[in-house]
Protein backbone atom coordinates (compact mmCIF):
# COMPACT_ATOMS: atom_id res chain seq x y z
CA UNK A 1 -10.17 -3.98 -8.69
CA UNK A 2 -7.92 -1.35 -6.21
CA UNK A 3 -4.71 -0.77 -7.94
CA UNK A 4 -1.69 -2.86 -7.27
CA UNK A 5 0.50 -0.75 -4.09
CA UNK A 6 3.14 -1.39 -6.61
CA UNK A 7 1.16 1.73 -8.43
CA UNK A 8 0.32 5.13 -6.78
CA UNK A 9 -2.97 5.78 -6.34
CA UNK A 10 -4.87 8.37 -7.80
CA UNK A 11 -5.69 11.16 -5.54
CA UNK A 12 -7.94 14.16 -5.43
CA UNK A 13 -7.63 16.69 -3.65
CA UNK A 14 -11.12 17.70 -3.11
CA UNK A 15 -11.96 14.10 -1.66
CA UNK A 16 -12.43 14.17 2.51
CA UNK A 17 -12.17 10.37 3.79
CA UNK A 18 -13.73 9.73 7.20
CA UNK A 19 -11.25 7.93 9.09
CA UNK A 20 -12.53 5.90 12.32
CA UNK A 21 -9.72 4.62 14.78
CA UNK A 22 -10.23 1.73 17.25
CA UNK A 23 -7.66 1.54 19.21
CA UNK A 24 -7.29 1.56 23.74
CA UNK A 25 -4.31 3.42 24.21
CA UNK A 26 -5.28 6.90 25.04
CA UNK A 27 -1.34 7.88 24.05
CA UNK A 28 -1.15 6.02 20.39
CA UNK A 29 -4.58 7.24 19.54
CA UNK A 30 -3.59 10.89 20.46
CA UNK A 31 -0.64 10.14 18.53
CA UNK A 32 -2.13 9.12 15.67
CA UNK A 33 -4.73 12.21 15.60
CA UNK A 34 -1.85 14.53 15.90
CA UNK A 35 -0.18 12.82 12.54
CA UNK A 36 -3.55 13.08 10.62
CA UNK A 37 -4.38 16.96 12.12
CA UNK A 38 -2.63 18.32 8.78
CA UNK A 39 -3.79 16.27 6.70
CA UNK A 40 -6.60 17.83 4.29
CA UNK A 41 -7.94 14.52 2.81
CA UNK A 42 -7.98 12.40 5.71
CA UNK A 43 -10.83 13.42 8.54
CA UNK A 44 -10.23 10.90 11.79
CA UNK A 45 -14.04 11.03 12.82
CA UNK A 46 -14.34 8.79 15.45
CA UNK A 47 -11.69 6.85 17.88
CA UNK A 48 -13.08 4.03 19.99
CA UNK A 49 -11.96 1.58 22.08
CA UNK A 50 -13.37 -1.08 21.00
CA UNK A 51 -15.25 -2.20 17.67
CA UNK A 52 -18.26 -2.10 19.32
CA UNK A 53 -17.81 1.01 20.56
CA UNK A 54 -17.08 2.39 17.14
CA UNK A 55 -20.19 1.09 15.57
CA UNK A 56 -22.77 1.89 18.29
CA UNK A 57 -21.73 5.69 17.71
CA UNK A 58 -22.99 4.74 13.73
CA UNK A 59 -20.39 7.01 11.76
CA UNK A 60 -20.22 6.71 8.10
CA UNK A 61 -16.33 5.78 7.65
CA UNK A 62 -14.13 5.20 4.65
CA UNK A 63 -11.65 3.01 6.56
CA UNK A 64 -11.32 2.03 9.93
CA UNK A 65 -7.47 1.69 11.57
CA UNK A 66 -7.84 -0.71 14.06
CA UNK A 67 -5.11 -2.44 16.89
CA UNK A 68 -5.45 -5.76 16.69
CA UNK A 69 -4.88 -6.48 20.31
CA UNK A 70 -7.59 -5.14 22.37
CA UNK A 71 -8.56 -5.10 26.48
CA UNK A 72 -11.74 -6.71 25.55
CA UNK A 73 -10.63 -9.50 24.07
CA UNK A 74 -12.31 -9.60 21.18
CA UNK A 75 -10.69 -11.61 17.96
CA UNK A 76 -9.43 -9.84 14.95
CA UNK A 77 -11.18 -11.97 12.47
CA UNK A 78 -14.24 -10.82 14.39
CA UNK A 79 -13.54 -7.55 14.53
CA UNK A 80 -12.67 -7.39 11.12
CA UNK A 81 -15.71 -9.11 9.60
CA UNK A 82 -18.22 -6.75 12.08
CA UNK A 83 -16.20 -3.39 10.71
CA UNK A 84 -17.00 -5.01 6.73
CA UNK A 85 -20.54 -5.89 7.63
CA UNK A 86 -20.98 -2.30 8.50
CA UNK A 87 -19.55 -1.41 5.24
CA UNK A 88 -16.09 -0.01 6.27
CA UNK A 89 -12.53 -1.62 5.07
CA UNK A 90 -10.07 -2.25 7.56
CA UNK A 91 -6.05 -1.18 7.71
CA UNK A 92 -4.22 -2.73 10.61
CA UNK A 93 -2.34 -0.58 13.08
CA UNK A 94 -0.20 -2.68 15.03
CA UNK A 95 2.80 -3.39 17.16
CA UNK A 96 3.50 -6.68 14.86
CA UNK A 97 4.61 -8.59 18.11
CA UNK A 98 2.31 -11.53 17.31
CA UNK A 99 2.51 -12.73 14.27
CA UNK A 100 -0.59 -15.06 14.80
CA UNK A 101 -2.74 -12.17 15.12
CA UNK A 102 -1.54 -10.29 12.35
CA UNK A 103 -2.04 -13.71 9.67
CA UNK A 104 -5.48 -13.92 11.40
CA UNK A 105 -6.45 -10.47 10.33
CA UNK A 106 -4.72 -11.00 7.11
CA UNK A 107 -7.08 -13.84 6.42
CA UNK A 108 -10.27 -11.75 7.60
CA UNK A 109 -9.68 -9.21 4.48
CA UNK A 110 -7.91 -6.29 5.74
CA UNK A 111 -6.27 -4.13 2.90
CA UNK A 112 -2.58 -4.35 4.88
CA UNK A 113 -0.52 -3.59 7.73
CA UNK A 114 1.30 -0.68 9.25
CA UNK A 115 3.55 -0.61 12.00
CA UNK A 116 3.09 1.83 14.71
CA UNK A 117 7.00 2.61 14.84
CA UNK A 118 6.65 3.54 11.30
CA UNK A 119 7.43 6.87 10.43
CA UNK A 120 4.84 9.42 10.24
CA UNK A 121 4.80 9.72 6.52
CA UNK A 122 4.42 6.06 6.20
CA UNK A 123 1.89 5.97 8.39
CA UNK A 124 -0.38 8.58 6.14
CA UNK A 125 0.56 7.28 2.73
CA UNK A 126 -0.77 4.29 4.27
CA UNK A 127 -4.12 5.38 5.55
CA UNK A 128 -4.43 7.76 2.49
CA UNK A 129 -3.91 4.17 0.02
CA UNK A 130 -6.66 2.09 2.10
CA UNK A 131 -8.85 5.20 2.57
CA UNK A 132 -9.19 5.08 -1.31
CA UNK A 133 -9.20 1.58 -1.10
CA UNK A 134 -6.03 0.53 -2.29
CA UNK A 135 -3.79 -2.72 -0.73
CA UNK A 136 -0.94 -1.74 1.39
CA UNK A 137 1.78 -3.60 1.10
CA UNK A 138 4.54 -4.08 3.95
CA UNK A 139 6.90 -7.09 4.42
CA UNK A 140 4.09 -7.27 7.65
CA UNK A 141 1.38 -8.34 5.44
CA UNK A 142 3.23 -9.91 2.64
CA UNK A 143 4.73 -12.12 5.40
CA UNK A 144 1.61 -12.59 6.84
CA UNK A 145 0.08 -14.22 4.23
CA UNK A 146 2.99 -15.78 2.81
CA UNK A 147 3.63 -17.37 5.57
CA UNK A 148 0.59 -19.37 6.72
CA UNK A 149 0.65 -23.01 6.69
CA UNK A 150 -2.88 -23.38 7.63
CA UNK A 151 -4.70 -21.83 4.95
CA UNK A 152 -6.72 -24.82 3.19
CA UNK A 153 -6.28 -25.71 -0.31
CA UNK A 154 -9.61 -25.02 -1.76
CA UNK A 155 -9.23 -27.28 -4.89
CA UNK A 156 -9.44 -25.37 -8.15
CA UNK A 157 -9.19 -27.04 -11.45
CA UNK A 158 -6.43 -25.77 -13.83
CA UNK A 159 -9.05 -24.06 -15.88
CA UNK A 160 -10.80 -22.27 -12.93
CA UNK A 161 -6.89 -20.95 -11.53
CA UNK A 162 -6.76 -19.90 -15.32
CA UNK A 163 -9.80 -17.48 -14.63
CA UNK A 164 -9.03 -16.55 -11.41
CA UNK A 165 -5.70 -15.15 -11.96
CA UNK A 166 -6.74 -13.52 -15.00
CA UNK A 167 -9.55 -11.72 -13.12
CA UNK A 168 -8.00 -11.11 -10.06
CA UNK A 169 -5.12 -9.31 -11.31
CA UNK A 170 -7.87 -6.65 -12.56
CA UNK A 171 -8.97 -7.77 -15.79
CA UNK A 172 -12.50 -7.45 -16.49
CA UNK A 173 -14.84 -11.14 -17.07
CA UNK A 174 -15.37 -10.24 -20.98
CA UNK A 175 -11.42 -9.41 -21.34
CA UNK A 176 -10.90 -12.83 -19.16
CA UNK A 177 -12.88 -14.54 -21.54
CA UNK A 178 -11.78 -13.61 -24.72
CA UNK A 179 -7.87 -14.11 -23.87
CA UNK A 180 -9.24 -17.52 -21.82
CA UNK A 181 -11.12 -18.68 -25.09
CA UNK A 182 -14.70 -19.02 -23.46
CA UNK A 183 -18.10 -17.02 -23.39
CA UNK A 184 -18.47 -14.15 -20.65
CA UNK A 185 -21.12 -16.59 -19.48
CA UNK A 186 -18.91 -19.29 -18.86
CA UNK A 187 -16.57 -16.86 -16.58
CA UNK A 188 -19.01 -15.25 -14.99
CA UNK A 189 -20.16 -19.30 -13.99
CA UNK A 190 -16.36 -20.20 -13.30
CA UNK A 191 -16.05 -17.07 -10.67
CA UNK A 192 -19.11 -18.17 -9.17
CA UNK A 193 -17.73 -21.82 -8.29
CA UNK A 194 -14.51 -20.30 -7.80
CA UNK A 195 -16.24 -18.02 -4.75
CA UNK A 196 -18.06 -20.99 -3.79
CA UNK A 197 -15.07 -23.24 -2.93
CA UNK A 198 -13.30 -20.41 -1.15
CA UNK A 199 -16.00 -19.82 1.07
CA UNK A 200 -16.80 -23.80 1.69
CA UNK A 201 -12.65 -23.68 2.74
CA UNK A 202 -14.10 -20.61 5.25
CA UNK A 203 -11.99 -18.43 2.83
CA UNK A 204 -14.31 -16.45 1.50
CA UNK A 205 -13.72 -14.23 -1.18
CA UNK A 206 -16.79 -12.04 -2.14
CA UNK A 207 -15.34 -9.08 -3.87
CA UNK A 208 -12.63 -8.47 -6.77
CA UNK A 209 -10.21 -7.56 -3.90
CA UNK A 210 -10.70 -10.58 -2.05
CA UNK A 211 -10.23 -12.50 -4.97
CA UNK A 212 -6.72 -10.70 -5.98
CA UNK A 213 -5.84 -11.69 -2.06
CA UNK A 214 -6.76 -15.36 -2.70
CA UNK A 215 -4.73 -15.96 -5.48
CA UNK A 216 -1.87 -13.90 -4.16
CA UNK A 217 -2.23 -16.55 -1.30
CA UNK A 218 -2.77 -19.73 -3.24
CA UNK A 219 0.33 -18.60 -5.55
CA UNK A 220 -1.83 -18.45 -8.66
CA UNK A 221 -0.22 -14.83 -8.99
CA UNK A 222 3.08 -12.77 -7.52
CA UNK A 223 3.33 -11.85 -4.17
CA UNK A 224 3.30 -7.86 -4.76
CA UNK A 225 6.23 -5.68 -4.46
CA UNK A 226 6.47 -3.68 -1.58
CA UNK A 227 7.02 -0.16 -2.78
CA UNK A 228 9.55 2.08 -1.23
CA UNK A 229 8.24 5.11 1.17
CA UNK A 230 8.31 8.55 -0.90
């Protein structure tokens, strides 16, 4: 699992992450190149428009920062899930004005949110954490998430919650099932249901990060502490 954003996040310096933008505004995406133009370990490779823009021009990307309201129209839970099928994560750059977009993207797996009045700094330390794949936390996503009434209760028993929070806070299934008393087996079954039900509740959950973001939303573990910019 990516380390809490509670934690820093290991870094090395001789690691270049390919960083695509999507984003309409000519200004903010200049803006945001000139921020990253210093920046050794972080390589903004493409800027786009749209999503589909981005993708047609087939870069291999590490994360993708993307608005979430663009002039096409296009949904970000939709935007979101076409950026993971391609095999990139997904940080939100946003104004925050609409807080319906920002829980929708939330919902569609995105590793956090970042404000565009943030501060430079902020801004990088953020990109660097999801480059590396790493949440980031901001009372934006936190709130997001915390805040949704409309996210289905997807029925887990109190022995599958068990499992899941032990597992999604980063333990690995044969830890999980030694402190849970059962065989690796019968973990490795439980996270299968587990996935199952989240996805029937069109939650789905298929990796270890997804996971950590369920239970942070179900309450079966603590919202994360948003750590103070360095």
């Amino acid at each position: 699992m990516t380390q809490g954003s509670g934690e820093p996040m290991p870094t090395d310096g001789n690691v270049r992450r390919r960083i695509g933008l999507v984003e309409d505004h000519e200004s903010v995406a200049l803006g945001l190149r000139s921020i990253l133009a210093d920046q050794s370990d972080l390589d903004l490779i493409a800027v786009a428009a749209t999503v589909d823009e981005l993708l047609a021009s087939s870069p291999t990307l590490d994360l993708v920062v993307l608005d979430l309201r663009l002039g096409d129209g296009s949904s970000p839970r939709s935007n979101v899930e076409k950026l993971h099928a391609a095999g990139a994560q997904v940080l939100v750059y946003t104004g925050a004005e609409n807080p319906f977009l920002v829980r929708s993207a939330a919902r569609a797996g995105v590793l956090g949110v970042v404000r565009k009045s943030e501060p430079a700094a902020a801004i990088v330390s953020a990109i660097r954490r999801a480059a590396a794949g790493g949440q980031v936390v901001t009372t934006d996503w936190a709130a997001a998430i915390d805040g949704d009434p409309q996210l289905p209760d997807v029925g887990l028993s109190p022995r599958q919650r068990e499992v899941l929070a032990l597992y999604a806070s980063g333990e690995k299934a044969g830890r999980v099932a030694r402190l849970a008393g059962l065989s690796e087996q019968t973990v490795n079954d439980y996270l299968v249901r587990i996935r199952n039900k989240y996805a029937q509740a069109g939650r789905p959950a298929p990796t270890k990060t997804d996971l950590y973001k369920r239970a942070v939303e179900d309450g079966w573990l603590p919202m994360p502490e948003v750590p103070p910019v360095s």
